[in-house]
PDB file of N, CA and C in Angstrom:
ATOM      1  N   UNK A   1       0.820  -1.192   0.000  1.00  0.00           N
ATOM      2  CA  UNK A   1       0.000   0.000   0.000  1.00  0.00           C
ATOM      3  C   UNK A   1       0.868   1.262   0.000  1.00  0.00           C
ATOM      4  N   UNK A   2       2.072   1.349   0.917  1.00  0.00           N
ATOM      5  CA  UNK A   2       2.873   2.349   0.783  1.00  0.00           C
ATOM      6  C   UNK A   2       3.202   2.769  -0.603  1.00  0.00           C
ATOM      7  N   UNK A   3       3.944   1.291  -1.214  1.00  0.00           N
ATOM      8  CA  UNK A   3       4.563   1.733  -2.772  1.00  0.00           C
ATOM      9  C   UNK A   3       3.507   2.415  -3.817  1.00  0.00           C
ATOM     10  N   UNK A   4       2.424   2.094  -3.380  1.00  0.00           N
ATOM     11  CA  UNK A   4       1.400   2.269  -4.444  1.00  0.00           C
ATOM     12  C   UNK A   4       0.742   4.215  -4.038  1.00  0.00           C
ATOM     13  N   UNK A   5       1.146   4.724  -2.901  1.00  0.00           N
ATOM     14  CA  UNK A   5       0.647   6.109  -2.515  1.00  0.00           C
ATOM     15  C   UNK A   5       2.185   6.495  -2.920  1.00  0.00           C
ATOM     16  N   UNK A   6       3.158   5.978  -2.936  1.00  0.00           N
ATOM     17  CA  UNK A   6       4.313   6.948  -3.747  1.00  0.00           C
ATOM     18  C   UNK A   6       4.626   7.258  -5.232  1.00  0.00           C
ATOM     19  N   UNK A   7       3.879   5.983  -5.721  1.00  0.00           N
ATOM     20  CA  UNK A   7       3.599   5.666  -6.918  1.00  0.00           C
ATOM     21  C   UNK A   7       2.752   6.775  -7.312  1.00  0.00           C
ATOM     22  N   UNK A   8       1.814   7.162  -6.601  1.00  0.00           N
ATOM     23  CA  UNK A   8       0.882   8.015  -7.167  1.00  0.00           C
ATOM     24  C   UNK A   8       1.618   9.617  -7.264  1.00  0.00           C
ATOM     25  N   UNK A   9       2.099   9.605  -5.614  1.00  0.00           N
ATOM     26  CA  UNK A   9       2.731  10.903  -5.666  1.00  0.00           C
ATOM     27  C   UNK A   9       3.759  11.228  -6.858  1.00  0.00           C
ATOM     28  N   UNK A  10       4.689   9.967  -7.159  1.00  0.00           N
ATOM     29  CA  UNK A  10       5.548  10.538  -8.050  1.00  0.00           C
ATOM     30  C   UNK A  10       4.825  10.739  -9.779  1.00  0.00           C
ATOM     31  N   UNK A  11       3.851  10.525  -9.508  1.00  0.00           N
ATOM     32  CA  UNK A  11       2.598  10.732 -10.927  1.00  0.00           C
ATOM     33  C   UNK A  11       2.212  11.626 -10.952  1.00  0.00           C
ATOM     34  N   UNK A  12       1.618  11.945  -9.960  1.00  0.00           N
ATOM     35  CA  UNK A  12       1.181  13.920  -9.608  1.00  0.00           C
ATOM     36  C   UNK A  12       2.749  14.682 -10.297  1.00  0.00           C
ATOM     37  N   UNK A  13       3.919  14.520  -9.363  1.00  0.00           N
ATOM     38  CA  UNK A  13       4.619  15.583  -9.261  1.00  0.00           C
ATOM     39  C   UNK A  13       5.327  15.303 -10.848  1.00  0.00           C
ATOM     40  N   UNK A  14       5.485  14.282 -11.975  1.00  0.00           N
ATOM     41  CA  UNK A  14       5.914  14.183 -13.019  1.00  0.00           C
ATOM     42  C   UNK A  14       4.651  15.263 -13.881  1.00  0.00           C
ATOM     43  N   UNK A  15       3.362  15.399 -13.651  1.00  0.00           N
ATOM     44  CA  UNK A  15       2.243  15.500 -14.374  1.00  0.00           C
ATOM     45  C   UNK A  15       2.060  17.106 -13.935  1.00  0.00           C
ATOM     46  N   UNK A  16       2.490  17.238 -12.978  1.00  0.00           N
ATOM     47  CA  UNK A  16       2.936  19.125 -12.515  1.00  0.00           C
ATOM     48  C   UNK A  16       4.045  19.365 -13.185  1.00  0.00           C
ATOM     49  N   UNK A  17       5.161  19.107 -13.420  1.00  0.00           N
ATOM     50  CA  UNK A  17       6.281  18.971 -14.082  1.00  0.00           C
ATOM     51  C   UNK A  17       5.822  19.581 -15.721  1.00  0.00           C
ATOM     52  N   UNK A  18       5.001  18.332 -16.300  1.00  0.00           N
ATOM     53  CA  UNK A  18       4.923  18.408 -17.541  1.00  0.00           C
ATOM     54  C   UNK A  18       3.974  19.933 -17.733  1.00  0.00           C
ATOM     55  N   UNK A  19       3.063  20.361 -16.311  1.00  0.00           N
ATOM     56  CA  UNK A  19       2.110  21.541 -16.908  1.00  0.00           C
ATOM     57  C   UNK A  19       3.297  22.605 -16.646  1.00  0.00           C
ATOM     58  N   UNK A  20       3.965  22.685 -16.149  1.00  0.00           N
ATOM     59  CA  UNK A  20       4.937  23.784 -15.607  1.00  0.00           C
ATOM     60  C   UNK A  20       6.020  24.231 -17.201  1.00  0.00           C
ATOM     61  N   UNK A  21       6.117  22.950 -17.433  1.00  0.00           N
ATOM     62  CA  UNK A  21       6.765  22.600 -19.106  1.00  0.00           C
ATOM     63  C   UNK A  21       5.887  23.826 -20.138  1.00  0.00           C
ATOM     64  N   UNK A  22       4.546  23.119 -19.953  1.00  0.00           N
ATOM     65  CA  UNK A  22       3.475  23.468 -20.961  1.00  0.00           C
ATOM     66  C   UNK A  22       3.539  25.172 -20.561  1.00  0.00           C
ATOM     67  N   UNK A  23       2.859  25.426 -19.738  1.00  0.00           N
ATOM     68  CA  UNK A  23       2.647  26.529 -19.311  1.00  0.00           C
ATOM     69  C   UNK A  23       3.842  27.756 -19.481  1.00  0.00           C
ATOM     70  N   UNK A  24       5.284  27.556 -19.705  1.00  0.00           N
ATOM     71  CA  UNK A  24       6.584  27.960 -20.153  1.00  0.00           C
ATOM     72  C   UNK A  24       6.148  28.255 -21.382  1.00  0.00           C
ATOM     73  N   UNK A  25       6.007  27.482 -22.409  1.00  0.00           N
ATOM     74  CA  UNK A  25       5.798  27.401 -23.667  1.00  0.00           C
ATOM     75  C   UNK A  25       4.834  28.377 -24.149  1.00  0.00           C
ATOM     76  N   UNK A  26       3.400  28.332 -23.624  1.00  0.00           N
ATOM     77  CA  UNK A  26       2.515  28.900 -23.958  1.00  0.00           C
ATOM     78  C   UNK A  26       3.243  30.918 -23.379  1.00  0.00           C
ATOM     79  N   UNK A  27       3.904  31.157 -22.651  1.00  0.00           N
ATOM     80  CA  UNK A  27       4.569  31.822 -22.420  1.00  0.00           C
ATOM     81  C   UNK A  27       5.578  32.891 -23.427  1.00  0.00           C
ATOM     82  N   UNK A  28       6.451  31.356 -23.846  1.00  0.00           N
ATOM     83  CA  UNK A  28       7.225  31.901 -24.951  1.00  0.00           C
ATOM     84  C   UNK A  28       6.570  32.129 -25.870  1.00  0.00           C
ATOM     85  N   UNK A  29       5.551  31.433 -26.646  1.00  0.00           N
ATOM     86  CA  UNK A  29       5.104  31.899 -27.662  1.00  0.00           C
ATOM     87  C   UNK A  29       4.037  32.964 -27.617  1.00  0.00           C
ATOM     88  N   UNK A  30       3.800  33.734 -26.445  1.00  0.00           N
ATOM     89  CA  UNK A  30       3.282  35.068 -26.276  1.00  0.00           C
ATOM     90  C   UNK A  30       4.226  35.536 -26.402  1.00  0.00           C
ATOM     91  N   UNK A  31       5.359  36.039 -26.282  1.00  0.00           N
ATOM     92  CA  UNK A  31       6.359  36.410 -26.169  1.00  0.00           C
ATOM     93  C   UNK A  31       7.070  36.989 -27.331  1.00  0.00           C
ATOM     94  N   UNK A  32       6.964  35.647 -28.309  1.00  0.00           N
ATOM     95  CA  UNK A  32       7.588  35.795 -29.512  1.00  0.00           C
ATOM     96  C   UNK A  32       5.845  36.699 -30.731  1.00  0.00           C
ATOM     97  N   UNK A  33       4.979  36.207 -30.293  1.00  0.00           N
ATOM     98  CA  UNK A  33       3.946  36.904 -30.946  1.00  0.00           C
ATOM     99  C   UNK A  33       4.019  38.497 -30.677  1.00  0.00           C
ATOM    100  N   UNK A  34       4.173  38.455 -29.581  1.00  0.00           N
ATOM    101  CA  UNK A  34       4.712  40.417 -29.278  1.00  0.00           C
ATOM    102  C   UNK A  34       5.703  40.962 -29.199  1.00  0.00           C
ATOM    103  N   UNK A  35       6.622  40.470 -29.437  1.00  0.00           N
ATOM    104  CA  UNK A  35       8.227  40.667 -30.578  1.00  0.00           C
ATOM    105  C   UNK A  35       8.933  40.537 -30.120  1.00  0.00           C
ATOM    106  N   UNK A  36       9.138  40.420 -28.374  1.00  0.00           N
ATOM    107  CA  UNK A  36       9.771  40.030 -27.405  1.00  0.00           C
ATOM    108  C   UNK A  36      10.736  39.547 -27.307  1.00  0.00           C
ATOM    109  N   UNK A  37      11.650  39.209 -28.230  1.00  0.00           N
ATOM    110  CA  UNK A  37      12.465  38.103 -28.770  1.00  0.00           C
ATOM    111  C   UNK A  37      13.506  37.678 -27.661  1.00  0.00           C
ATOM    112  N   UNK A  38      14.057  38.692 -26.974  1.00  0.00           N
ATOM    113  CA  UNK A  38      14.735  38.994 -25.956  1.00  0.00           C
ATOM    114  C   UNK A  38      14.477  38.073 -24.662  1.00  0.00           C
ATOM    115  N   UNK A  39      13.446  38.274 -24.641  1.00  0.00           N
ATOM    116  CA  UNK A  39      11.963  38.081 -23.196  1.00  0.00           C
ATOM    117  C   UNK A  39      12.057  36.212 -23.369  1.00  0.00           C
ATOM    118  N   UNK A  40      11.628  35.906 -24.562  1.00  0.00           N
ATOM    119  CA  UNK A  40      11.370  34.597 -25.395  1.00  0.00           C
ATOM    120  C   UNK A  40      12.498  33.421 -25.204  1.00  0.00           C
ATOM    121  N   UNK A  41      13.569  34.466 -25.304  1.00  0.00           N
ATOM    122  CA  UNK A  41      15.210  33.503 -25.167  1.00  0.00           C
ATOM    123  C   UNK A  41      15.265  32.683 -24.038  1.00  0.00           C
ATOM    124  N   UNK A  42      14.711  34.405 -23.115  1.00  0.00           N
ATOM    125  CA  UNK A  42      15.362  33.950 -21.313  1.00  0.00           C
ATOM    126  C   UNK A  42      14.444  32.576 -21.062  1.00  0.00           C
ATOM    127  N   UNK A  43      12.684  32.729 -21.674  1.00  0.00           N
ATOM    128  CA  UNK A  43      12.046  31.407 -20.872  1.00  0.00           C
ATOM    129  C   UNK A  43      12.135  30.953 -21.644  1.00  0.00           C
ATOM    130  N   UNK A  44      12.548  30.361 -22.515  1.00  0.00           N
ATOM    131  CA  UNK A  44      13.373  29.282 -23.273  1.00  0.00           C
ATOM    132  C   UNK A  44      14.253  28.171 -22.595  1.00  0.00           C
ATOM    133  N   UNK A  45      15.224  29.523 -22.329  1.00  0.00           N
ATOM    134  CA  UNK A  45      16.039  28.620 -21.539  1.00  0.00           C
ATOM    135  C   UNK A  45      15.707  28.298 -20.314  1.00  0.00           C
ATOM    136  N   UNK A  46      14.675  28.708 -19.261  1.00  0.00           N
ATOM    137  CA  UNK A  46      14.505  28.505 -18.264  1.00  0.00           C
ATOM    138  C   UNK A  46      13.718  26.865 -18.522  1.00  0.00           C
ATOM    139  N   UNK A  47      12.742  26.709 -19.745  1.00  0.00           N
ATOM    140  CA  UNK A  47      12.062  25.912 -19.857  1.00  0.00           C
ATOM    141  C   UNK A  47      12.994  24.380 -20.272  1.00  0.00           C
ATOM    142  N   UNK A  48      14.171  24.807 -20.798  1.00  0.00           N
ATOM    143  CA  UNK A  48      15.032  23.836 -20.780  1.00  0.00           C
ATOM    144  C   UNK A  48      15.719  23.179 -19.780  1.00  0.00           C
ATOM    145  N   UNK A  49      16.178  24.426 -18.843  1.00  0.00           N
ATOM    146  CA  UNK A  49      16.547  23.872 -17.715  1.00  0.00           C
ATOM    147  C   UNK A  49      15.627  22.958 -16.654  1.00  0.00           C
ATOM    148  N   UNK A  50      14.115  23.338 -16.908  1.00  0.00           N
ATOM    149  CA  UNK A  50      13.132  22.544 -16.076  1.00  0.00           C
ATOM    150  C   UNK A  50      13.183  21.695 -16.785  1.00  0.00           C
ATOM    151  N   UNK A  51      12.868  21.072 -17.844  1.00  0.00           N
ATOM    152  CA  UNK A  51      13.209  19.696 -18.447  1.00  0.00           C
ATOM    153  C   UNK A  51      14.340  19.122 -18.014  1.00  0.00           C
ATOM    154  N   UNK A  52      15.408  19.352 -18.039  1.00  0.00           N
ATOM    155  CA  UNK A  52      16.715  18.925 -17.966  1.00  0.00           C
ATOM    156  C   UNK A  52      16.297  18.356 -16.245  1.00  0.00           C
ATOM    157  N   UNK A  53      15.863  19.223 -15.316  1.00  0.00           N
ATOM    158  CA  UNK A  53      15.903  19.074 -14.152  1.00  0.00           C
ATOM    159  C   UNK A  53      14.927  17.892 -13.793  1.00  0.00           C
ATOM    160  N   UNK A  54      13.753  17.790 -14.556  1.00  0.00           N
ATOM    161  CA  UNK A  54      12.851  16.814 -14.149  1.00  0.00           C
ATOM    162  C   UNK A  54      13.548  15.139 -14.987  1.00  0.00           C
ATOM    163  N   UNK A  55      14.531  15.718 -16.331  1.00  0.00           N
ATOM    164  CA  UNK A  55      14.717  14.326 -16.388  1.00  0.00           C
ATOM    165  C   UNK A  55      15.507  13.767 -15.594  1.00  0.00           C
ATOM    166  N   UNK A  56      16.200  14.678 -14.954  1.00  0.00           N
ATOM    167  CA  UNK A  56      17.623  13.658 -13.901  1.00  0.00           C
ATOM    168  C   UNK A  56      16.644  13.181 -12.461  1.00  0.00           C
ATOM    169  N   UNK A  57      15.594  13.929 -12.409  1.00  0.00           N
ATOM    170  CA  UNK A  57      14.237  13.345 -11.257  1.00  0.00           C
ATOM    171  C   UNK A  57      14.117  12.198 -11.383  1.00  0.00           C
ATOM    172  N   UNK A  58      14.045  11.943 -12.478  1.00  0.00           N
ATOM    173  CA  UNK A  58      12.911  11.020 -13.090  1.00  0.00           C
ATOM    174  C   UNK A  58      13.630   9.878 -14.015  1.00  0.00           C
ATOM    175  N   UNK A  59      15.201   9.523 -13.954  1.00  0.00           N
ATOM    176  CA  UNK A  59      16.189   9.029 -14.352  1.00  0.00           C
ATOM    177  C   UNK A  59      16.452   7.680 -13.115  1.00  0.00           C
TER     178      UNK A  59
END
């Protein structure tokens, strides 16, 4: 029963992960629609680094 409530938790926090991903994105591409290009780079890269960070999580 334990493994199976961590199991879940680590499902939640991969599935927050992925909206945190999403939600970056939808970001940048406001960003780049209002010419921002500058603005666009920085959460770019921020959105890379949260990937990068959730795959060594999740490795």
């Amino acid at each position: 029963m334990h493994l199976a409530f961590f199991y879940v938790l680590l499902q939640q926090s991969y599935a927050w992960s992925c909206y945190s991903i999403l939600r970056y994105a939808i970001k940048v591409i406001n960003l780049v629609n209002e010419g921002d290009i500058d603005s666009a780079v920085t959460e770019r890269e921020n959105q890379i680094q949260i990937a990068l960070d959730i795959k060594k999580t999740h490795d």
